[in-house]
Every structure is written in C-alpha cells, then in structure tokens.
Protein backbone atom coordinates (compact mmCIF):
# COMPACT_ATOMS: atom_id res chain seq x y z
CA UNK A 1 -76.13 38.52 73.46
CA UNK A 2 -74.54 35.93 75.24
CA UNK A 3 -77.19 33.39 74.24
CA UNK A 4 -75.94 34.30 70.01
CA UNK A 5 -72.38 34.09 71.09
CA UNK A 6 -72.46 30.53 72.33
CA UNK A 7 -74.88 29.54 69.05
CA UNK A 8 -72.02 31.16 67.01
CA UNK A 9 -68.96 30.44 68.84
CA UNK A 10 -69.76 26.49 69.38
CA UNK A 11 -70.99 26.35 66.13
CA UNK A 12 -74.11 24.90 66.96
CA UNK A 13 -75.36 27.03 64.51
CA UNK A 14 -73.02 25.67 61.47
CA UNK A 15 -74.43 22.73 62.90
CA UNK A 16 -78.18 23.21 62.87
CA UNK A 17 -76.96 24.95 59.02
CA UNK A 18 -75.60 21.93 58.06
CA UNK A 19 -79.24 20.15 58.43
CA UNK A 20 -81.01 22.84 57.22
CA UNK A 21 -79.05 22.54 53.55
CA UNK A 22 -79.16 18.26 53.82
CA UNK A 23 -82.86 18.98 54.30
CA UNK A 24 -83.07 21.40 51.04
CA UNK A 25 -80.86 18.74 48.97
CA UNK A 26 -83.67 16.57 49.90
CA UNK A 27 -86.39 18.76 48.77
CA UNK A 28 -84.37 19.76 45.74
CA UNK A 29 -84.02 15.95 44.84
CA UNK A 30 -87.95 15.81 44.71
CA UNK A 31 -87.68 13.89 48.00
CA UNK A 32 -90.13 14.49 50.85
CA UNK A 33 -87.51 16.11 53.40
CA UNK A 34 -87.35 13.54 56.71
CA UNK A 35 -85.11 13.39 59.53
CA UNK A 36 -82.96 10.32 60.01
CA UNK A 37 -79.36 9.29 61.74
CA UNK A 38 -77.97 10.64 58.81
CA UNK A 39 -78.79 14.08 59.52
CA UNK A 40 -77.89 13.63 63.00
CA UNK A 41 -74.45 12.24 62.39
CA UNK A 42 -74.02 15.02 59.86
CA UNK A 43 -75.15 17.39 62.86
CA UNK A 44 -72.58 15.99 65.46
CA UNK A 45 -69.78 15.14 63.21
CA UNK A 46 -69.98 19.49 61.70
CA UNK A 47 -69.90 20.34 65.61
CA UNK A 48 -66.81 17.42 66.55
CA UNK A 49 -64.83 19.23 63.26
CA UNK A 50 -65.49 22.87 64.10
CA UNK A 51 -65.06 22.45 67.36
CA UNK A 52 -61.60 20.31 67.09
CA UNK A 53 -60.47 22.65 64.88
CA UNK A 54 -61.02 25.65 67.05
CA UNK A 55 -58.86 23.83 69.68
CA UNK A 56 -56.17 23.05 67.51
CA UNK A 57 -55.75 26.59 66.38
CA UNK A 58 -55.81 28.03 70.04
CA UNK A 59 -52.86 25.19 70.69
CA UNK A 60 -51.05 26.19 67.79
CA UNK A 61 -51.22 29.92 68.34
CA UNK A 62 -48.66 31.45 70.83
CA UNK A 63 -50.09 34.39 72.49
CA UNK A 64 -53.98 34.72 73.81
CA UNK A 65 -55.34 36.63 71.28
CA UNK A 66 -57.63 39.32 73.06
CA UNK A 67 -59.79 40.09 70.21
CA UNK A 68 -61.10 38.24 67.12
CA UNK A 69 -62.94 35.15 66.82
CA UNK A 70 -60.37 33.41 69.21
CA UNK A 71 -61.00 35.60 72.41
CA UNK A 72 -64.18 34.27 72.66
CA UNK A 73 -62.87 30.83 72.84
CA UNK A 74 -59.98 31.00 75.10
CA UNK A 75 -62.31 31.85 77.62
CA UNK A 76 -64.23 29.38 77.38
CA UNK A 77 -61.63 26.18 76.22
CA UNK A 78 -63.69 23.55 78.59
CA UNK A 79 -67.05 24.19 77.27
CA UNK A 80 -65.82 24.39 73.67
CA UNK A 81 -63.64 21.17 74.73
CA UNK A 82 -67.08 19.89 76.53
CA UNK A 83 -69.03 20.24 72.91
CA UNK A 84 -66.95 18.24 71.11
CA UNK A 85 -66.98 15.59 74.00
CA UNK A 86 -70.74 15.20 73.59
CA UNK A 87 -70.64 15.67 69.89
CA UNK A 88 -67.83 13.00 69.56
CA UNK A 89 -69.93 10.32 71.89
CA UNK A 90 -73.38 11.58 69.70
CA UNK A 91 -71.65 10.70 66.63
CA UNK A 92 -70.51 7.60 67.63
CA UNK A 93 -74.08 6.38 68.72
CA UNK A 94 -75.83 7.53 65.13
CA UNK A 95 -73.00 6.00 63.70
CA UNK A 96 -74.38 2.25 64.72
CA UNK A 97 -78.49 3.64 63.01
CA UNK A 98 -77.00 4.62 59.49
CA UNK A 99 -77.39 2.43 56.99
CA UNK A 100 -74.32 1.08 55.02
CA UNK A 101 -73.67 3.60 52.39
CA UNK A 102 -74.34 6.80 54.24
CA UNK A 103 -71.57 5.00 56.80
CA UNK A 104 -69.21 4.50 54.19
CA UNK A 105 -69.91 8.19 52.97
CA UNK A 106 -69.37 8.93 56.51
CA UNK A 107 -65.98 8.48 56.89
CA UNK A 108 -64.74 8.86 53.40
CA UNK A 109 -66.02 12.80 54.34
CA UNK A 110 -64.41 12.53 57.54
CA UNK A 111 -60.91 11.59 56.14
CA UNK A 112 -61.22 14.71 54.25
CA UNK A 113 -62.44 17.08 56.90
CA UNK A 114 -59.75 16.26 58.95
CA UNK A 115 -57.05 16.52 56.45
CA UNK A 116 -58.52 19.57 55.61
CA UNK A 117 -58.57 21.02 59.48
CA UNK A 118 -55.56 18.82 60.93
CA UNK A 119 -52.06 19.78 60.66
CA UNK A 120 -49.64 17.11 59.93
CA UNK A 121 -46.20 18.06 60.88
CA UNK A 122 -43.05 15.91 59.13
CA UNK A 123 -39.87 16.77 57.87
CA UNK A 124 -41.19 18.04 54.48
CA UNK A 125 -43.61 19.78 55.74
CA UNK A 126 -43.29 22.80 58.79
CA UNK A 127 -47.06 22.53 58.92
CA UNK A 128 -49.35 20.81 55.92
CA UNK A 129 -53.24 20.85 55.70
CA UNK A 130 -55.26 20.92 52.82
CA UNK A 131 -56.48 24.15 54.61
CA UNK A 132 -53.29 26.07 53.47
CA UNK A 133 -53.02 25.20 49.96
CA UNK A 134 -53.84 27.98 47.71
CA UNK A 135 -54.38 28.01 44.16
C-alpha cells in the first residue's frame, strides 16, 4: 500500500501515463512507437508540474489538511520537494538531446502549464490562474 501511494502521490504514475499516451499518438500516427529525449523530457517536465503544483497548493492553504489528497503530502513535503529536484535537473539534461522543434514545443507547453498551475497575484487579481477560470 505504501508502495501505490508514493506511485500516486508523486505522480510518477501521471508521469509514466504521460509516455504511455505519447507512445499511442505514435502508434496512432502509423509510426513505429520509439523512445527518445522527447518522451523523457515529457516524463520529467509532467513530474516538475505536478509536483510544483502540489507544493504551491500546500503553501497556499492555511491549515494542514488531515485528510484528502493533501494529507498525504504534508507528510512527506521533502520527498515530494526531492522529486521535483531530480525531475527539474532530468529535464534540464534531455532538454540539451531534443531536437529543435520538440524544444521549441517544449517550452511553448511549459508557458502554459505553468500559467495554468501558477498563481499570479497583482492588484487586479486576488489570485489568477488559468486553473480557476470557468466557463
């Protein structure tokens, strides 16, 4: 049990998910499915978002929750804080074996995950992420 709630709660499975749908694009573009930096950057970058994003919310929130998806995590801040570590210096070394356009794609995806996870706090805006619009 512990074993699933570190897969789930680091979101190494989301992670590992990630991969396993690039691979099926690949194989539902008639491609032969192959492993490249591509698919690990898109590994490491899905665990440096998840995981920043977990840690963002536990700063933001003002009591410990005790149950829910976020006891899990304040227990265990460093690990979830050590994941994204070693995601974020992962990333950064596939970064340097993609080639030019899945770089570009890159971080045209990360600008939007992070406006999407990241709260930007100005005067307009008490809290503003494209996480809390709704249609």
């Amino acid at each position: 049990m512990k074993t699933l709630a570190f897969l789930l709660h680091t979101h190494l499975l989301l992670g590992l998910s990630a991969v396993a749908l690039a691979l099926a694009a690949q194989v539902q573009l008639g491609e032969q499915p192959h492993a490249d930096a591509g698919l690990a950057a898109l590994f490491f970058a899905t665990l440096l978002d998840y995981n920043l994003h977990r840690l963002w919310t536990l700063k933001a929130m003002q009591g410990l929750p005790t149950k829910g998806k976020y006891a899990w995590a304040v227990g265990h801040k460093a690990l979830i804080k050590t994941v994204a570590i070693v995601a974020a210096v992962f990333l950064s070394i596939t970064v340097f074996f993609l080639h030019r356009q899945q770089g570009v794609l890159l971080l045209v995806l990360a600008g939007v995950t992070l406006l999407y996870s990241l709260p930007l706090s100005a005067k307009m805006f008490s809290s503003f992420g494209l996480l809390r619009i709704q249609a």
